[in-house]
C-alpha atoms as a PDB file:
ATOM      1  CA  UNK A   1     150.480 148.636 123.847  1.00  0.00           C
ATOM      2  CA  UNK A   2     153.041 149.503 121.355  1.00  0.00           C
ATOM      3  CA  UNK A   3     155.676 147.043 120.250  1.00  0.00           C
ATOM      4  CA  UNK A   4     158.257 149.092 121.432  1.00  0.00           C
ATOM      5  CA  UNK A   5     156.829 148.751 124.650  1.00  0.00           C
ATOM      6  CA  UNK A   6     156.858 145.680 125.172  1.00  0.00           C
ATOM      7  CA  UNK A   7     160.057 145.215 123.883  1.00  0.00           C
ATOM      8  CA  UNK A   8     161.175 147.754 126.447  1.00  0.00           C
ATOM      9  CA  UNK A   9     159.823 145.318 129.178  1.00  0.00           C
ATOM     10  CA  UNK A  10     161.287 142.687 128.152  1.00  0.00           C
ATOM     11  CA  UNK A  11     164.583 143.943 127.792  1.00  0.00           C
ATOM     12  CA  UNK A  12     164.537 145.379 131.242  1.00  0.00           C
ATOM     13  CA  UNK A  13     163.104 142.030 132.835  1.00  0.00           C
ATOM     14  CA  UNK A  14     166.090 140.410 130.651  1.00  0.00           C
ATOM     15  CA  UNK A  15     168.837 143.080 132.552  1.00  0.00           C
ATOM     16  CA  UNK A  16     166.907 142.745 136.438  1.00  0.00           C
ATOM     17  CA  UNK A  17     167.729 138.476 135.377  1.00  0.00           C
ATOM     18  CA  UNK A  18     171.271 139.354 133.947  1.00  0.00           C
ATOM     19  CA  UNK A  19     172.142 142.111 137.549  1.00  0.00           C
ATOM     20  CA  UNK A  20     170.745 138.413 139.759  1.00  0.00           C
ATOM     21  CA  UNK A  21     172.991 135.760 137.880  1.00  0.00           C
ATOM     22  CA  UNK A  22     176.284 138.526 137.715  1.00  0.00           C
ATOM     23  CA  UNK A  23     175.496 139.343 141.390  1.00  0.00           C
ATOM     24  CA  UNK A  24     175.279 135.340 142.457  1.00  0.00           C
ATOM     25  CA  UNK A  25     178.143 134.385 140.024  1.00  0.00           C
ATOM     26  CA  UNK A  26     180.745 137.121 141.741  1.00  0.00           C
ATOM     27  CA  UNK A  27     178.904 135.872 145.325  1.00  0.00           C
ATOM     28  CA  UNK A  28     180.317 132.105 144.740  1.00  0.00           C
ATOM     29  CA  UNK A  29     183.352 133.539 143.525  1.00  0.00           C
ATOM     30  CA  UNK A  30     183.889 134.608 146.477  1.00  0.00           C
ATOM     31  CA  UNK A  31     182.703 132.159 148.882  1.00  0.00           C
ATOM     32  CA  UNK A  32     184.821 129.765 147.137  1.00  0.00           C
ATOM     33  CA  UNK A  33     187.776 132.175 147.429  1.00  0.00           C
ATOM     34  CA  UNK A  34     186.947 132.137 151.431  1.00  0.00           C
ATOM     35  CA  UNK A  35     186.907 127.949 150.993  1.00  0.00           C
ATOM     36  CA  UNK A  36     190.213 127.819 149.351  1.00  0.00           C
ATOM     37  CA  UNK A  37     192.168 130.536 151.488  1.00  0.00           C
ATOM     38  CA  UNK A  38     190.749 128.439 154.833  1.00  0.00           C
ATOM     39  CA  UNK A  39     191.977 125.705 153.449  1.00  0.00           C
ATOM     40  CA  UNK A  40     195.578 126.475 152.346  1.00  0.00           C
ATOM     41  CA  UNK A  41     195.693 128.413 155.937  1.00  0.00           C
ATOM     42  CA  UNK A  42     195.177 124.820 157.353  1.00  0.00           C
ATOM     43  CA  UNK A  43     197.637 123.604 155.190  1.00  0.00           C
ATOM     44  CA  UNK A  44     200.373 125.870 156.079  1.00  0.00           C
ATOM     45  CA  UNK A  45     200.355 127.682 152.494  1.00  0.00           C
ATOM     46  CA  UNK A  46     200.403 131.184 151.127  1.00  0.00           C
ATOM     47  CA  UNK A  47     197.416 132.711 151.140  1.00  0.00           C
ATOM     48  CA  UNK A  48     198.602 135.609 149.325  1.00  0.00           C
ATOM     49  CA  UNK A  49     197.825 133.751 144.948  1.00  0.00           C
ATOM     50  CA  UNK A  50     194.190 133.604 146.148  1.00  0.00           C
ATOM     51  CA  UNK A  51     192.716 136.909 144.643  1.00  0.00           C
ATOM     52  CA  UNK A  52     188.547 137.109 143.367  1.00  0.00           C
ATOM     53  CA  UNK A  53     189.752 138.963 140.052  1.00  0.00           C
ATOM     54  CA  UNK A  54     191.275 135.576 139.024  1.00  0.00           C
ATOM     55  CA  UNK A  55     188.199 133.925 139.156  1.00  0.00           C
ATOM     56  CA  UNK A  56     186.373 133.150 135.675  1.00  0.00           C
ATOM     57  CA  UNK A  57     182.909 133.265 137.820  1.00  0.00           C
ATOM     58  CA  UNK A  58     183.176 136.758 139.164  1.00  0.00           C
ATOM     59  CA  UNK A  59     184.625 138.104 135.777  1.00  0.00           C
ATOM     60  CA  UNK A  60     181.862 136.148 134.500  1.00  0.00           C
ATOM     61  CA  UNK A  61     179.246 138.008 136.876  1.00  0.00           C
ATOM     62  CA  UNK A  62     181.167 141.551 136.091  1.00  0.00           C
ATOM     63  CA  UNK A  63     180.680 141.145 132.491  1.00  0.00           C
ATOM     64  CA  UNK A  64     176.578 140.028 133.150  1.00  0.00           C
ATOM     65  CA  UNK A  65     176.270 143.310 134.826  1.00  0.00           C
ATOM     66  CA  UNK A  66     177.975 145.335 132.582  1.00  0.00           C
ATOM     67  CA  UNK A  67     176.257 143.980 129.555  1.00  0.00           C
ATOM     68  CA  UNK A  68     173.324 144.496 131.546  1.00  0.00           C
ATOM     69  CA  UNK A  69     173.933 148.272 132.921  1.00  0.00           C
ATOM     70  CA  UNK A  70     174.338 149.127 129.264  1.00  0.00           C
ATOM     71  CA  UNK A  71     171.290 147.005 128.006  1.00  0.00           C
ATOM     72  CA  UNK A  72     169.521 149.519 130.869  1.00  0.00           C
ATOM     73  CA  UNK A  73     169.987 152.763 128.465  1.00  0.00           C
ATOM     74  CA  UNK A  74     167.467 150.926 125.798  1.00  0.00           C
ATOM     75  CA  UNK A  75     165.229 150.037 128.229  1.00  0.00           C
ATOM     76  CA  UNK A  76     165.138 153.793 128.472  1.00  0.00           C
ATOM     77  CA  UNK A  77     164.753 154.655 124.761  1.00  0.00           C
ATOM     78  CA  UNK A  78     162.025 152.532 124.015  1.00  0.00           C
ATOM     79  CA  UNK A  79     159.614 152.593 127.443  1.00  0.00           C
ATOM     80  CA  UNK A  80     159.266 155.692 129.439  1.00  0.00           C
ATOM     81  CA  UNK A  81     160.829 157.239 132.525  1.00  0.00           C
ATOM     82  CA  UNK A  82     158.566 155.845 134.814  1.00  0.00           C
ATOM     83  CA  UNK A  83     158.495 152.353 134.067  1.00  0.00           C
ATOM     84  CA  UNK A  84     161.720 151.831 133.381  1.00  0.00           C
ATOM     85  CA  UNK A  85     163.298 153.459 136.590  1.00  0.00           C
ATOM     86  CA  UNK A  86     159.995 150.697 138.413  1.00  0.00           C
ATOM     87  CA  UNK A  87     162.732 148.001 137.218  1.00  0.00           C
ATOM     88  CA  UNK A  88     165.855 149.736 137.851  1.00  0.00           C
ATOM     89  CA  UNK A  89     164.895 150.671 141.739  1.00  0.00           C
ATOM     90  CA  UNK A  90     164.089 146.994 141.994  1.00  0.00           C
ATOM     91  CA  UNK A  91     167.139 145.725 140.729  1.00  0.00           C
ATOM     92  CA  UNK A  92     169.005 148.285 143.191  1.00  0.00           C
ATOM     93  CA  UNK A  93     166.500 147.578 146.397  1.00  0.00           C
ATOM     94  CA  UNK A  94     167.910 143.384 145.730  1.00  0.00           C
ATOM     95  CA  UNK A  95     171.344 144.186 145.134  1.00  0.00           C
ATOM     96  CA  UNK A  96     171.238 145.627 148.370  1.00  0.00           C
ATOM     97  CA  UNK A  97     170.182 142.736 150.510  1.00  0.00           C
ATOM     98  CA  UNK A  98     166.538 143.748 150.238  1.00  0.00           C
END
């Protein structure tokens, strides 16, 4: 195996790890949004200040999979077609719920 290779693998199984900690980051972003806007409903406040782009997680998690989409197109330089899209489909079938 080629050092390119390798390299290729190990970028992509760095971006499938980057896509799960975005995806989870912008998940308690929002659970904690749900928490809050429960909370000031019981309270009698606005509920309306509560948005998820405010939230350093999620635009935390955003910027993970960004970094991580674009970390994707050198995964396809430097392995080939076929095992590269192996990790991509992966990273789509979990993003998905499956």
């Amino acid at each position: 195996m080629g050092s390119k290779f390798v390299a290729g693998v190990a970028i992509a199984l760095c971006t499938t790890c980057m896509n799960a900690a975005g995806l989870t980051l912008q998940k308690l972003s929002h659970i904690k949004i749900e928490l809050d806007k429960d909370k000031a409903r019981r309270e009698g406040r606005d509920i309306s200040q509560y948005k998820v782009t405010r939230q350093k997680k999620w635009l935390i998690g955003l910027a993970l999979m960004g970094i991580a989409s674009l970390l994707s197109l050198a995964v396809f330089a430097l392995v080939g077609q076929s095992v590269a899209s192996s990790f991509a489909g992966e990273r789509r079938l979990r993003g998905c719920g499956g």
